[in-house]
Structures are given as structure tokens and as C-alpha cells.
N, C-alpha and C. Protein backbone atom coordinates (compact mmCIF):
# COMPACT_ATOMS: atom_id res chain seq x y z
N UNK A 1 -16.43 186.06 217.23
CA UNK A 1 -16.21 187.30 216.51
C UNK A 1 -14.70 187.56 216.43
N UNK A 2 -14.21 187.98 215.41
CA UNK A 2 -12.79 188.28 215.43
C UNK A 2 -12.50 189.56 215.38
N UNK A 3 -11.10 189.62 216.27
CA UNK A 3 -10.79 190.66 216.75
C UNK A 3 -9.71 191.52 215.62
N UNK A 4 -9.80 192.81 216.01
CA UNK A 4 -8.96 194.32 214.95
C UNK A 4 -7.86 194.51 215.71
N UNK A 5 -6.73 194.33 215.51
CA UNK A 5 -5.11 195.25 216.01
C UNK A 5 -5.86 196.80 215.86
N UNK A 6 -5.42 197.04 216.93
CA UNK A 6 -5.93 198.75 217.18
C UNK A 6 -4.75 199.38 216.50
N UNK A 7 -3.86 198.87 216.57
CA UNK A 7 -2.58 199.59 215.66
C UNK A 7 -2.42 199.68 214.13
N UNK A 8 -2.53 198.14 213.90
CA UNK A 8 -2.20 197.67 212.15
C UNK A 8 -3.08 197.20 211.83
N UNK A 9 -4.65 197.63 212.25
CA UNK A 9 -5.69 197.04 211.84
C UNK A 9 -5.66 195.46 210.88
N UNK A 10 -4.76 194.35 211.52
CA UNK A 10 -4.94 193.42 211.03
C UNK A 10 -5.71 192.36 211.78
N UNK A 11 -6.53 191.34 211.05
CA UNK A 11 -7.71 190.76 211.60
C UNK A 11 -7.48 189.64 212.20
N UNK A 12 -7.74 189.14 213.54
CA UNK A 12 -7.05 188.33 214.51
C UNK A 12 -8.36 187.13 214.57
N UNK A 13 -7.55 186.38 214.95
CA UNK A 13 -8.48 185.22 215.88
C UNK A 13 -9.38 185.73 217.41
N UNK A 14 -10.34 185.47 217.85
CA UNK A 14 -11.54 185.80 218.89
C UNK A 14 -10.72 185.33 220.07
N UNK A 15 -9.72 184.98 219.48
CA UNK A 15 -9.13 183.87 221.28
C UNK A 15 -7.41 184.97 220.90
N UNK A 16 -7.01 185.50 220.08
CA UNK A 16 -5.70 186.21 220.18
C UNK A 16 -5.48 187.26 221.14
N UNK A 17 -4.37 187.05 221.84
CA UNK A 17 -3.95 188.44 223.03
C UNK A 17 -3.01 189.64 222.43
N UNK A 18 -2.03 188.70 220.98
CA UNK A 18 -1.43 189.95 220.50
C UNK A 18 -1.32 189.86 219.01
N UNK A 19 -1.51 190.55 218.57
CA UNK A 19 -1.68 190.95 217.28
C UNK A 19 -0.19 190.15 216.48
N UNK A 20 -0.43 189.45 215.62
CA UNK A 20 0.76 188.68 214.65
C UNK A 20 1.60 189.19 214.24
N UNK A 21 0.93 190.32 213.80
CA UNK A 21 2.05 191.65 212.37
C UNK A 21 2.97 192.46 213.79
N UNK A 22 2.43 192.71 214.48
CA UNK A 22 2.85 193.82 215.36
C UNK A 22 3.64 193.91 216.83
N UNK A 23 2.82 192.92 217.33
CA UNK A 23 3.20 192.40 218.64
C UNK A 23 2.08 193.39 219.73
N UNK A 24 1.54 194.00 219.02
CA UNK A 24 0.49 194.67 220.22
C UNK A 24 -0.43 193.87 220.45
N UNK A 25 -0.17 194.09 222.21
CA UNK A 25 -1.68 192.94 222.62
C UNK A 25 -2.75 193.84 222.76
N UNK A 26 -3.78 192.73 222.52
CA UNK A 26 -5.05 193.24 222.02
C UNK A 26 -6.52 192.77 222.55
N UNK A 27 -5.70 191.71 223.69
CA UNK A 27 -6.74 191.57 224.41
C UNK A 27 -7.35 192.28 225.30
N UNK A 28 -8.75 192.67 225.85
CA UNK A 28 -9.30 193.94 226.60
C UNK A 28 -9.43 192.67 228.52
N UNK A 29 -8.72 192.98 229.21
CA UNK A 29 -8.61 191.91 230.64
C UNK A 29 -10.11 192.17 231.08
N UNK A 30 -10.77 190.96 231.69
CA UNK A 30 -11.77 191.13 232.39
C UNK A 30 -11.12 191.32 233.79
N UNK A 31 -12.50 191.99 234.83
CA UNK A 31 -11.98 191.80 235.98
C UNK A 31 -11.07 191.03 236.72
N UNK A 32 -11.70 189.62 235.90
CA UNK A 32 -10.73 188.86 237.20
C UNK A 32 -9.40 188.48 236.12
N UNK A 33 -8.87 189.02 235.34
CA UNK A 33 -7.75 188.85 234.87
C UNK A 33 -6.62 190.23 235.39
N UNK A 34 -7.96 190.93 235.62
CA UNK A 34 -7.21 192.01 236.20
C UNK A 34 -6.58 192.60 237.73
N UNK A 35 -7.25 191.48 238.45
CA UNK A 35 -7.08 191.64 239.44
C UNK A 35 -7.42 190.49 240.33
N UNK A 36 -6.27 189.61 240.79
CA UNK A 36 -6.11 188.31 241.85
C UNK A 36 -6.39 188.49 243.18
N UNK A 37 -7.32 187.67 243.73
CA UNK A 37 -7.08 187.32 245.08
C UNK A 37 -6.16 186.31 245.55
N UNK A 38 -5.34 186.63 246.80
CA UNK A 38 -4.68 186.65 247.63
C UNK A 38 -5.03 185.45 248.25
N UNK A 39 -4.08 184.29 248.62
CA UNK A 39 -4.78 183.18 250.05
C UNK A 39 -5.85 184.11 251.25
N UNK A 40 -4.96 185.17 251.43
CA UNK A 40 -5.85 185.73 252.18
C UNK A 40 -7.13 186.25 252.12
N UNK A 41 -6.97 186.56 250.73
CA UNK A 41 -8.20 187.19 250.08
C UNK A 41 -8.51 188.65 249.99
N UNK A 42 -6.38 189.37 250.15
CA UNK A 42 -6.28 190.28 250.03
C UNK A 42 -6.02 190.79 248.30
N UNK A 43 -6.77 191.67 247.62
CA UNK A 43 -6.72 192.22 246.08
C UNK A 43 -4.97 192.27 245.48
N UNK A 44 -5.04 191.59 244.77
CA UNK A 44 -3.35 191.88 244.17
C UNK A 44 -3.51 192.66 242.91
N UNK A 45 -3.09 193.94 242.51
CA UNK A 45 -3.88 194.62 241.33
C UNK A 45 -2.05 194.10 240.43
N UNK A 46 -3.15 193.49 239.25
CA UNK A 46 -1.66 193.43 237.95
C UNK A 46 -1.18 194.76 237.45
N UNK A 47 -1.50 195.55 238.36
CA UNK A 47 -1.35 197.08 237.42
C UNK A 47 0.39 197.47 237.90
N UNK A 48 0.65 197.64 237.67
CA UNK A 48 2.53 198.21 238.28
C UNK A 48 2.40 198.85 238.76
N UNK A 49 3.22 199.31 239.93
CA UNK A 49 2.77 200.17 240.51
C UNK A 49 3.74 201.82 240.21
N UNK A 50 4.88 201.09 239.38
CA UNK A 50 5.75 202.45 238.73
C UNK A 50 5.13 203.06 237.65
N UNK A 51 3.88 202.70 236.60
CA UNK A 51 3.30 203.47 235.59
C UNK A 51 2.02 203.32 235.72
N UNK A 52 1.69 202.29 236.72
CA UNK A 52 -0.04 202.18 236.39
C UNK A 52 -0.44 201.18 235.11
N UNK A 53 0.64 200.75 234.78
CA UNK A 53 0.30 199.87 232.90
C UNK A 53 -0.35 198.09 233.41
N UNK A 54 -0.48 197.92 232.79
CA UNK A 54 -0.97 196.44 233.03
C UNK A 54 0.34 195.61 233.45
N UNK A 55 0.54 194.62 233.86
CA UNK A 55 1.25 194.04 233.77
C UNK A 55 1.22 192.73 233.23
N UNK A 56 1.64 192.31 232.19
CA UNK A 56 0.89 191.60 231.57
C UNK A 56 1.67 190.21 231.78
N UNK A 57 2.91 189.87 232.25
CA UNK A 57 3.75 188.94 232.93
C UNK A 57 2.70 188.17 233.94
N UNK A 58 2.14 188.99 234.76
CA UNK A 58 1.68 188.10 235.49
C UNK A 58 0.20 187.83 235.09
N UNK A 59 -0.22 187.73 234.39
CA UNK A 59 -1.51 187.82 233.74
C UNK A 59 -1.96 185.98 233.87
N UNK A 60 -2.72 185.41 233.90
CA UNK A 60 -3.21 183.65 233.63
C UNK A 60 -3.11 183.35 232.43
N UNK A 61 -2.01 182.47 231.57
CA UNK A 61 -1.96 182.21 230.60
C UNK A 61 -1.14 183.06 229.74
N UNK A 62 -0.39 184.06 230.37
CA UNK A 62 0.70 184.62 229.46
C UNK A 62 1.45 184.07 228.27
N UNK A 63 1.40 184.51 227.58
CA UNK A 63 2.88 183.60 226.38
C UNK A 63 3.18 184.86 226.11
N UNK A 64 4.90 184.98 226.39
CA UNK A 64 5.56 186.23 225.68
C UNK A 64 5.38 186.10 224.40
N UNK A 65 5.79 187.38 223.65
CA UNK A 65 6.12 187.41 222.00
C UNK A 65 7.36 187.12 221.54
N UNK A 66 7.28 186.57 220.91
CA UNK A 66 8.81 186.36 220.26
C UNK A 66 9.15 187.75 219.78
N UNK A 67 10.20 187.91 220.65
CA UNK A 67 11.16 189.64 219.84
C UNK A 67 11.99 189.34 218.95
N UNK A 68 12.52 187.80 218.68
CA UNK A 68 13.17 188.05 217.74
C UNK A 68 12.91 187.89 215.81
N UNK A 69 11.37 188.33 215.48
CA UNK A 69 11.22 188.29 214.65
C UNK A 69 10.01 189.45 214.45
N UNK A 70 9.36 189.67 215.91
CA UNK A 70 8.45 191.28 216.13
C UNK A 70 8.82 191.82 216.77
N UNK A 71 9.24 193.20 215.97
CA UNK A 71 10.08 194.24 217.13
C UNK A 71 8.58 195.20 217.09
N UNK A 72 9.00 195.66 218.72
CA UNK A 72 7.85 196.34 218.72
C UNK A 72 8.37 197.84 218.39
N UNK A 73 9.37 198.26 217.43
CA UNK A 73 9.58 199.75 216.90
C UNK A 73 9.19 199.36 215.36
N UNK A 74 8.95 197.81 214.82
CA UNK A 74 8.13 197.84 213.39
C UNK A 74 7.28 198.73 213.00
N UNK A 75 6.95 198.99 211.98
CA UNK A 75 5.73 199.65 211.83
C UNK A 75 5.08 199.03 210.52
N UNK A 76 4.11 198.67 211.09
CA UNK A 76 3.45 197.72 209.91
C UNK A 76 3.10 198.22 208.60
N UNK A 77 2.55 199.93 209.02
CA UNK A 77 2.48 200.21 207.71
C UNK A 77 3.34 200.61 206.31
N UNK A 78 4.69 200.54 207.30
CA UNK A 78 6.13 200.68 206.10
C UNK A 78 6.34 199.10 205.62
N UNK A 79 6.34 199.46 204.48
CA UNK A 79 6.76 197.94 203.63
C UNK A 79 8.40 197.70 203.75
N UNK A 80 8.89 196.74 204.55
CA UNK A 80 10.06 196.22 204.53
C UNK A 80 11.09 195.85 203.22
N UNK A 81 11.94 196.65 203.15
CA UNK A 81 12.86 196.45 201.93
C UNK A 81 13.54 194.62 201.69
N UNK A 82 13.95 194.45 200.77
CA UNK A 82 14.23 192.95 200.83
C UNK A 82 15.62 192.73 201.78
N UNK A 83 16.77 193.76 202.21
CA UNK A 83 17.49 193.91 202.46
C UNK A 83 17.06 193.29 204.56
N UNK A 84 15.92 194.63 204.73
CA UNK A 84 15.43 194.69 206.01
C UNK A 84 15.24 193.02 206.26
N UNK A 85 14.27 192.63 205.42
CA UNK A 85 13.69 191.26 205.32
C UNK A 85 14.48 190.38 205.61
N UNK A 86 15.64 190.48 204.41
CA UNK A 86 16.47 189.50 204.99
C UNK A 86 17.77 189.16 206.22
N UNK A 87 17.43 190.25 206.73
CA UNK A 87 18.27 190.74 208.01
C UNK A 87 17.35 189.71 209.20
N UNK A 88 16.02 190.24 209.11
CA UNK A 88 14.98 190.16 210.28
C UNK A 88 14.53 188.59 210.32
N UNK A 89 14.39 187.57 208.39
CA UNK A 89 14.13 186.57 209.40
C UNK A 89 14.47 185.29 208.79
N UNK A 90 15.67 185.63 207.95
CA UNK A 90 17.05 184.15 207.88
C UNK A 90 17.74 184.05 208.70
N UNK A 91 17.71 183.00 208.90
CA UNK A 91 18.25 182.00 209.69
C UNK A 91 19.91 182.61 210.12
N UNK A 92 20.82 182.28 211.32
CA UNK A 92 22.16 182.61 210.86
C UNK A 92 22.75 181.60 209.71
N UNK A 93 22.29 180.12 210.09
CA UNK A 93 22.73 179.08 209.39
C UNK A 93 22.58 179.57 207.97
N UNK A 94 21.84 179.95 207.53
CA UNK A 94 21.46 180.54 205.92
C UNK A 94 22.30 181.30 205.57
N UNK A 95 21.90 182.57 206.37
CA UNK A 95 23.43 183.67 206.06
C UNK A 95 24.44 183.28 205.94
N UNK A 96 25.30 182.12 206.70
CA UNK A 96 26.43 181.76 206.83
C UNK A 96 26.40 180.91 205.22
N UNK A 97 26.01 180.45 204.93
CA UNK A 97 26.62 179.98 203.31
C UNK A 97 26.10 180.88 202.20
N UNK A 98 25.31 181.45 202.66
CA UNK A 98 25.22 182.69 201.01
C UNK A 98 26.94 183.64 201.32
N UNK A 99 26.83 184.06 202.48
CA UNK A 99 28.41 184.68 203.01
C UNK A 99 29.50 184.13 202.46
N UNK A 100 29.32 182.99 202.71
CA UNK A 100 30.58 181.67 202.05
C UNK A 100 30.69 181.54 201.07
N UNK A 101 29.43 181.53 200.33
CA UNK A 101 29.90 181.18 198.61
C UNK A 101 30.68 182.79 197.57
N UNK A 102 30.24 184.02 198.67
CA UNK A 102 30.34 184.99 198.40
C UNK A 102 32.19 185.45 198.30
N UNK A 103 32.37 185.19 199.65
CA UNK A 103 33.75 185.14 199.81
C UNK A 103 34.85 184.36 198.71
N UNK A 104 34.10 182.92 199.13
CA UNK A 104 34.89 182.00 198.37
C UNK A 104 35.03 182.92 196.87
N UNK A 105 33.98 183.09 196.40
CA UNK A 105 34.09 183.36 195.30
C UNK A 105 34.82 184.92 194.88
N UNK A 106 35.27 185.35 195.64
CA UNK A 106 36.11 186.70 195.87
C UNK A 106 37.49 186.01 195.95
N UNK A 107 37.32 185.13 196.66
CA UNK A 107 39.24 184.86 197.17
C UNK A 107 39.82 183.57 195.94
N UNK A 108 38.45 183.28 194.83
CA UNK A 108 38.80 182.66 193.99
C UNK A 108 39.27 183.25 192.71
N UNK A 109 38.50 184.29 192.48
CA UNK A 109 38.92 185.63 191.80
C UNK A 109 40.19 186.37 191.64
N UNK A 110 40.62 186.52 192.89
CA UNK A 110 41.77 187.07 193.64
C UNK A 110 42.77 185.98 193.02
N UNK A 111 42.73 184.69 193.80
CA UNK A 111 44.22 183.68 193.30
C UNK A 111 44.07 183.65 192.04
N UNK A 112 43.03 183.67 190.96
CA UNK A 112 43.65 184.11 189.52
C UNK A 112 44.19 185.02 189.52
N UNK A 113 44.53 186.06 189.57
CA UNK A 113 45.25 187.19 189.33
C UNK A 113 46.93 187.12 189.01
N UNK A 114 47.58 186.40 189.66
CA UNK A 114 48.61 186.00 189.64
C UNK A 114 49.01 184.92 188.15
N UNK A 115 47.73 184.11 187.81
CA UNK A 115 48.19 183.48 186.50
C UNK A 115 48.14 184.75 185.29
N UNK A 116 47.33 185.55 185.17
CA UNK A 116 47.40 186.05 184.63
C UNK A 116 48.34 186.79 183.99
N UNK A 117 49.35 187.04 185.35
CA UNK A 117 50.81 187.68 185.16
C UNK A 117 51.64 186.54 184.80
N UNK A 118 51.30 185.36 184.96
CA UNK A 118 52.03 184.14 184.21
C UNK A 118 52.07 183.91 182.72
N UNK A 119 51.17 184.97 182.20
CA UNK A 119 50.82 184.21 180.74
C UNK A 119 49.01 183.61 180.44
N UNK A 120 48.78 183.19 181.74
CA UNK A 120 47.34 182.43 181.24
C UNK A 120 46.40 183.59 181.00
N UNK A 121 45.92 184.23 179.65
CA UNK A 121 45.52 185.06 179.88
C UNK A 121 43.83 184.12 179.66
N UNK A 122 43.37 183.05 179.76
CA UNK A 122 42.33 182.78 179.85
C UNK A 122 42.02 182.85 181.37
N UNK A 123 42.53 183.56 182.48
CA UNK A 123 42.08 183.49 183.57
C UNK A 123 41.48 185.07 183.71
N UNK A 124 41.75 185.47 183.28
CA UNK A 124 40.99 187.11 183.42
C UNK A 124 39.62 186.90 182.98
N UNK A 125 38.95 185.55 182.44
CA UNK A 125 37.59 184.67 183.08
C UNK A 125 36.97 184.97 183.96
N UNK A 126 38.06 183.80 184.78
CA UNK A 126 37.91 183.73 186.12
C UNK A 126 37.51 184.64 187.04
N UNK A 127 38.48 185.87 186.93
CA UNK A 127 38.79 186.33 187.50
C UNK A 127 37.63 188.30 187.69
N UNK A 128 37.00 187.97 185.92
CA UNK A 128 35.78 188.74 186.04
C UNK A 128 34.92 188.67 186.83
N UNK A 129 34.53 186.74 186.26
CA UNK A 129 33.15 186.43 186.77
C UNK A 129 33.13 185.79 188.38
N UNK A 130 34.40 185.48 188.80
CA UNK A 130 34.31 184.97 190.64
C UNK A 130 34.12 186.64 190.93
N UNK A 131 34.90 187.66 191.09
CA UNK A 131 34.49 188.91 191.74
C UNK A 131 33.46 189.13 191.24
N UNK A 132 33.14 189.72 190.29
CA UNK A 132 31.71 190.15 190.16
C UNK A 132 30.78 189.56 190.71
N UNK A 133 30.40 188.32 190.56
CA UNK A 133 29.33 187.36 191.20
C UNK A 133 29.34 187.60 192.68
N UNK A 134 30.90 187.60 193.50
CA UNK A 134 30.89 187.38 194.81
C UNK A 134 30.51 189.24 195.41
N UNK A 135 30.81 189.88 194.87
CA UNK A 135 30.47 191.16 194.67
C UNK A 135 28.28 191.58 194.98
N UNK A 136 27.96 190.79 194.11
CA UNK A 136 27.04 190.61 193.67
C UNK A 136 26.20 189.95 194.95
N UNK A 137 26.62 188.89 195.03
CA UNK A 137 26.13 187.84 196.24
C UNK A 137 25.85 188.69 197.47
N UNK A 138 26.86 189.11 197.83
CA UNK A 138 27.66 189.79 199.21
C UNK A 138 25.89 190.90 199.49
N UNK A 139 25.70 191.39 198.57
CA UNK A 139 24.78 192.51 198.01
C UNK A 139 23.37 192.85 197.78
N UNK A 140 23.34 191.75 196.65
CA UNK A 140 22.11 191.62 196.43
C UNK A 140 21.11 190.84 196.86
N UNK A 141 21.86 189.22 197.70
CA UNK A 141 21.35 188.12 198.18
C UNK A 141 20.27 187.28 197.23
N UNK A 142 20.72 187.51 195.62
CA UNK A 142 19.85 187.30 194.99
C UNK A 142 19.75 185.49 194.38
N UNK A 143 18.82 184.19 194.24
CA UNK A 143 19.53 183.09 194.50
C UNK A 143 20.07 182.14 192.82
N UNK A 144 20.00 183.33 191.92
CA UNK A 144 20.73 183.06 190.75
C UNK A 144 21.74 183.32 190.62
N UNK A 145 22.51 184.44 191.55
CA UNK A 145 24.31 184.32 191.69
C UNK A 145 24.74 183.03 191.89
N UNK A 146 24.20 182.38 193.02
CA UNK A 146 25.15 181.70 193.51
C UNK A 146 24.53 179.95 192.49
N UNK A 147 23.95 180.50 192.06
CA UNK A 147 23.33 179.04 190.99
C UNK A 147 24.38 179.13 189.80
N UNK A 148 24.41 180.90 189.28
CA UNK A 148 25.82 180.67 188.42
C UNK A 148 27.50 180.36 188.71
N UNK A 149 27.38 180.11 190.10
CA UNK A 149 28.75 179.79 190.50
C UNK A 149 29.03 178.45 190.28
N UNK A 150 27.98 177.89 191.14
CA UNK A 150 27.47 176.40 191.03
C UNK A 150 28.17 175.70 189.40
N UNK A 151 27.48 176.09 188.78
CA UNK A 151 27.38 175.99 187.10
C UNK A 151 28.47 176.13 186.68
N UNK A 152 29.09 177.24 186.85
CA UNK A 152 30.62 177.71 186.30
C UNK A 152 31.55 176.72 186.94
N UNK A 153 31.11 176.32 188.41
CA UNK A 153 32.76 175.46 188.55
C UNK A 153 32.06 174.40 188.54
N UNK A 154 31.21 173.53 188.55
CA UNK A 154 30.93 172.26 188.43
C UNK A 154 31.29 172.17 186.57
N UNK A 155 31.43 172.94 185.96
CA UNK A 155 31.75 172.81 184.52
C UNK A 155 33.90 172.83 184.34
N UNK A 156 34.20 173.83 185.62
CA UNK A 156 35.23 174.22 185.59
C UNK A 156 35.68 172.44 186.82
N UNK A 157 35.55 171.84 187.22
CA UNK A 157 35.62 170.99 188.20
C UNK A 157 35.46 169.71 187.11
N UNK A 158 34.06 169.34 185.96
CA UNK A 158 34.93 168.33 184.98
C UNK A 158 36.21 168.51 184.03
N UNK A 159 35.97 169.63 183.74
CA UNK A 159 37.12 169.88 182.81
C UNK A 159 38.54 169.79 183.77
N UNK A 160 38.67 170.03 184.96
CA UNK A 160 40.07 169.99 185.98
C UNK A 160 40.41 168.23 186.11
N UNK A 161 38.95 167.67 186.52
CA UNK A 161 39.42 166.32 186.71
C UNK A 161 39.83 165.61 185.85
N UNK A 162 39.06 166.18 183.54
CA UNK A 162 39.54 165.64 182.88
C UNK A 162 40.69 165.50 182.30
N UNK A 163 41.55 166.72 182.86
CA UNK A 163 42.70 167.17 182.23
C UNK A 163 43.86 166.65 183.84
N UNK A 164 43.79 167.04 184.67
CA UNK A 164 44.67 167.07 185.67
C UNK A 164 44.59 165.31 186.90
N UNK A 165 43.42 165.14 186.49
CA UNK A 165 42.89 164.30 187.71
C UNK A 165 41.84 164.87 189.10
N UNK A 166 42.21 166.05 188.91
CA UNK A 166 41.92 166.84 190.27
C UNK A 166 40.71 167.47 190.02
N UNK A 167 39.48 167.50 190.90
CA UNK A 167 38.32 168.20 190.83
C UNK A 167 38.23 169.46 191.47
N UNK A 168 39.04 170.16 190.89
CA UNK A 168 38.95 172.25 191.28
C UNK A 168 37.85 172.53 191.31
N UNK A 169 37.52 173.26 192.15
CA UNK A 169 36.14 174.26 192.03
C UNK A 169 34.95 173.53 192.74
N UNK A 170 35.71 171.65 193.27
CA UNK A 170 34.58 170.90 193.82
C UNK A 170 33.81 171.88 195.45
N UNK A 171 34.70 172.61 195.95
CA UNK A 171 34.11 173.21 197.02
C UNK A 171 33.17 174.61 196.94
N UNK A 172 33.33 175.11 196.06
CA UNK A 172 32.24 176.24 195.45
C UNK A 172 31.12 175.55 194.65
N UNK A 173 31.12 174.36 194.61
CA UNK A 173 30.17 173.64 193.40
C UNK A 173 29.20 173.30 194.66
N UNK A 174 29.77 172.60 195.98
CA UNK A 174 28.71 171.98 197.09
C UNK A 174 28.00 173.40 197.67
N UNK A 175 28.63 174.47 198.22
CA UNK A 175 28.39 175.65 199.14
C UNK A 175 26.97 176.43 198.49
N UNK A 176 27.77 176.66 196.86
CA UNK A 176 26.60 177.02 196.00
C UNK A 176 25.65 176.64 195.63
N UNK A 177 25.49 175.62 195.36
CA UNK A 177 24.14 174.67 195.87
C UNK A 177 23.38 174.71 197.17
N UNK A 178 24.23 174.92 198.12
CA UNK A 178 23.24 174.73 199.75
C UNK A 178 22.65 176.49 199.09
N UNK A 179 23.82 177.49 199.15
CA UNK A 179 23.38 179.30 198.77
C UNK A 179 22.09 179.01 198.18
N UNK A 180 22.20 178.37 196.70
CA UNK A 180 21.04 178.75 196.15
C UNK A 180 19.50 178.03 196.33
N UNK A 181 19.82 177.01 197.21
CA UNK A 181 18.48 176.58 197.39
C UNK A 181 17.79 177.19 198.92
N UNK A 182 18.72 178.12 199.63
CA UNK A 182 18.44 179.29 200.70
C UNK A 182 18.30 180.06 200.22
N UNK A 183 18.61 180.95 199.05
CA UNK A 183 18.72 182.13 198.63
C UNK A 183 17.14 181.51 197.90
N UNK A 184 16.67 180.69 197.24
CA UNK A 184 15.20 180.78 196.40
C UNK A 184 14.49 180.63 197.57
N UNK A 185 14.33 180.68 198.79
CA UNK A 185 13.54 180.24 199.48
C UNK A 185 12.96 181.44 200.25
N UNK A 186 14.31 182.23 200.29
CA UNK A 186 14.57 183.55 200.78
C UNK A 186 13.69 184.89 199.87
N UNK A 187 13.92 184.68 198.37
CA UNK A 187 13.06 185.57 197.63
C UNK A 187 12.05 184.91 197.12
N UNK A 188 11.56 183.61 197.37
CA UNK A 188 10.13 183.66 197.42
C UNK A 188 9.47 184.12 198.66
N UNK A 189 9.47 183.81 199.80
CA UNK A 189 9.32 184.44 200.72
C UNK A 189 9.47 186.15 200.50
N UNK A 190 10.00 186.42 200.39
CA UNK A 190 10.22 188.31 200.39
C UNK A 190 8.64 188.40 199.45
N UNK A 191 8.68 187.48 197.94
CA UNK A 191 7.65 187.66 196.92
C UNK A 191 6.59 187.64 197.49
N UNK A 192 6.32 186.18 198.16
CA UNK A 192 4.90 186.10 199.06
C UNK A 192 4.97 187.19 199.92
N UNK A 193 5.72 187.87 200.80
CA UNK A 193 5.29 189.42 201.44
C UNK A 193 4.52 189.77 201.18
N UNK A 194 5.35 190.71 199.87
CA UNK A 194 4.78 191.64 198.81
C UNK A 194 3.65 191.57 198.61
N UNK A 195 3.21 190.41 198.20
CA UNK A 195 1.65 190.15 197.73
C UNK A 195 1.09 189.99 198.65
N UNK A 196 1.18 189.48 200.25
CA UNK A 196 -0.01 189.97 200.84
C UNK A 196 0.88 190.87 202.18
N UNK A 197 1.31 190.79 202.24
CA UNK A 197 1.60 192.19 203.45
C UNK A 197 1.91 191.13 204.49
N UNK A 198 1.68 189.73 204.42
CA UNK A 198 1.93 188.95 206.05
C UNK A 198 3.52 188.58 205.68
N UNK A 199 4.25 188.93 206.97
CA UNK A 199 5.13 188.22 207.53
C UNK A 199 5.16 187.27 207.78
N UNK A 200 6.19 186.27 207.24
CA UNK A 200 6.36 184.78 207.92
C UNK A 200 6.32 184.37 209.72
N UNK A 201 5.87 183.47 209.66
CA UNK A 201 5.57 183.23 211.43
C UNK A 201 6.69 182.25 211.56
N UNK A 202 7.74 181.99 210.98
CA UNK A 202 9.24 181.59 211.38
C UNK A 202 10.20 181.39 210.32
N UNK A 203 11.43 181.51 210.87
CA UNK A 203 12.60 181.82 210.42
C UNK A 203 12.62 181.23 209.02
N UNK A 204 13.93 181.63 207.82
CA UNK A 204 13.61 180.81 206.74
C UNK A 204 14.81 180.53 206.70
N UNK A 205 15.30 179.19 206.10
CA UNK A 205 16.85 178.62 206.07
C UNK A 205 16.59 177.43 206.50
């Protein structure tokens, strides 16, 4: 028979101790889970003796919960913003290059500025679309920014090597690529949420 989260009424396996969505355990202890004999064969009660609560550490067969992806101040029945989402369960490794392509693409923005006062006025381009995008990135975590970065300098990176020798823009062309194939992985995941209400059971990145 399968078991109900008394909290988030979500529907468990007959053998589950804590609820998936929530982290509330949900198993009901039989006697003898509840209470050990001793070599001596004196009663050891799992109950604490500072609240009276179970103690569930020392229980036969314990497995903690992972806290770092169920906090137990969640509340299952608030729907997690994509923002929350992606705080709670990308990877750092992930974050760290959507961050990167974000920057980069700010401080690429930025060193145009200066041609511009040279004369090149085809860099006020540049200099729209790297801030805005990195603006954008920083923000929205959405994984078509950083696909248009990709695009823009791998276009801006043949045209450098055909004219100069030199492949500009080759380091926003690799970063943005790793971004955007974390960043689609990231809002499909958020999508699959949405549609059924389950949380991923590990990290994404």
C-alpha cells in the first residue's frame, strides 16, 4: 500500500521514511524501532530526552535527507519562481559559466566604447548588443542569450581571422556554448516542474 506525506499530500512508496517533495518523515516506528534493548537488557527509549521527539539518528537504517536540495522551511504548496529554482538546484559548476559568459560579455561591451571615440562608429554594435545580452544573462538565466553571443562572435571571430589573422571573440564563442547547453537544461527542467509539480531528485549542470 502506498503511503500520503501528511504535509504535501504527495504519494510515496510503502517502504519510504520521508516524503521526496518535503523532507517530512513519514514513517509511523513500530515498537521495536522505537525502543532498543540494551546488552543488558536495559530499555534505551529513541525519544530525546530534551523534547520527547523521536530521535530519528539513531533509528535502524537511518539515511539522512539531503538539505541541500530539501529545505525543510519549503513549502510545497508555493510554486517556486524560476529564479528560486535556479538558485536551489544548479550546479555551482553551471552557475559559474552562465556568470562568465555574462561578464565577459559586459567587459566586451565596455572595451568597445573607446573605439567608438576613435571614429569606429560600427562599434556602438558591439557595444549595444555585448551589454544588453550580458545584462540580460546576469538576469534572466534564459539559454537563448547566451546562444546569441555564441552566434554573434563565432560570426565576429571568422570575419577577425579573415581580415587580421586573429580569431577575436574565440573565447565568448567556447564559454557560450558550455552557458547555453546549461542554461537549456536548466529551463527545461524549471518547464518539466511546472507541469507536474515534482522537483528534480539531483542537481542540474
Amino acid at each position: 500500500m502506498s503511503k500520503v506525506c501528511q504535509k504535501c499530500n504527495t504519494v510515496l512508496d510503502d517502504t519510504a521514511k520521508f516524503c521526496y517533495q518535503c523532507g517530512t518523515p513519514v514513517s509511523i516506528p513500530t515498537d521495536e524501532e522505537t525502543c532498543l534493548l540494551t546488552d543488558d537488557n536495559e530499555e534505551t527509549s529513541l525519544l530525546t530526552e530534551e523534547t520527547g521527539e523521536l530521535n530519528l539518528e539513531d533509528m535502524p537504517g537511518y539515511t539522512p535527507t539531503p538539505t541541500s536540495y530539501i529545505s525543510n522551511s519549503y513549502d510545497a504548496s508555493r510554486k517556486l519562481s524560476e529564479k528560486e529554482f535556479y538558485e536551489r538546484f544548479v550546479t555551482k559548476k553551471a552557475k559559474g559559466w552562465t556568470t562568465a559568459i555574462g561578464v565577459i560579455s559586459l567587459i566586451t561591451g565596455a572595451i568597445s566604447i573607446p573605439l567608438l571615440f576613435l571614429g569606429n562608429f560600427f562599434s556602438i554594435i558591439d557595444i549595444v548588443f555585448y551589454i544588453t545580452i550580458g545584462v540580460l544573462i546576469l538576469t534572466t538565466k534564459k539559454w537563448g542569450l547566451p546562444l546569441s553571443v555564441s552566434i554573434y562572435s563565432g560570426v565576429c571571430s571568422v570575419i577577425s581571422l579573415a581580415t587580421s589573422g586573429s580569431p577575436s571573440g574565440i573565447v565568448a564563442l567556447i564559454i557560450g556554448i558550455y552557458s547555453t547547453i546549461t542554461l537549456k537544461k536548466v529551463n527545461d527542467a524549471y518547464k518539466q516542474y511546472c507541469r507536474s509539480g515534482v522537483l528534480p531528485s539531483k542537481p542540474i549542470g
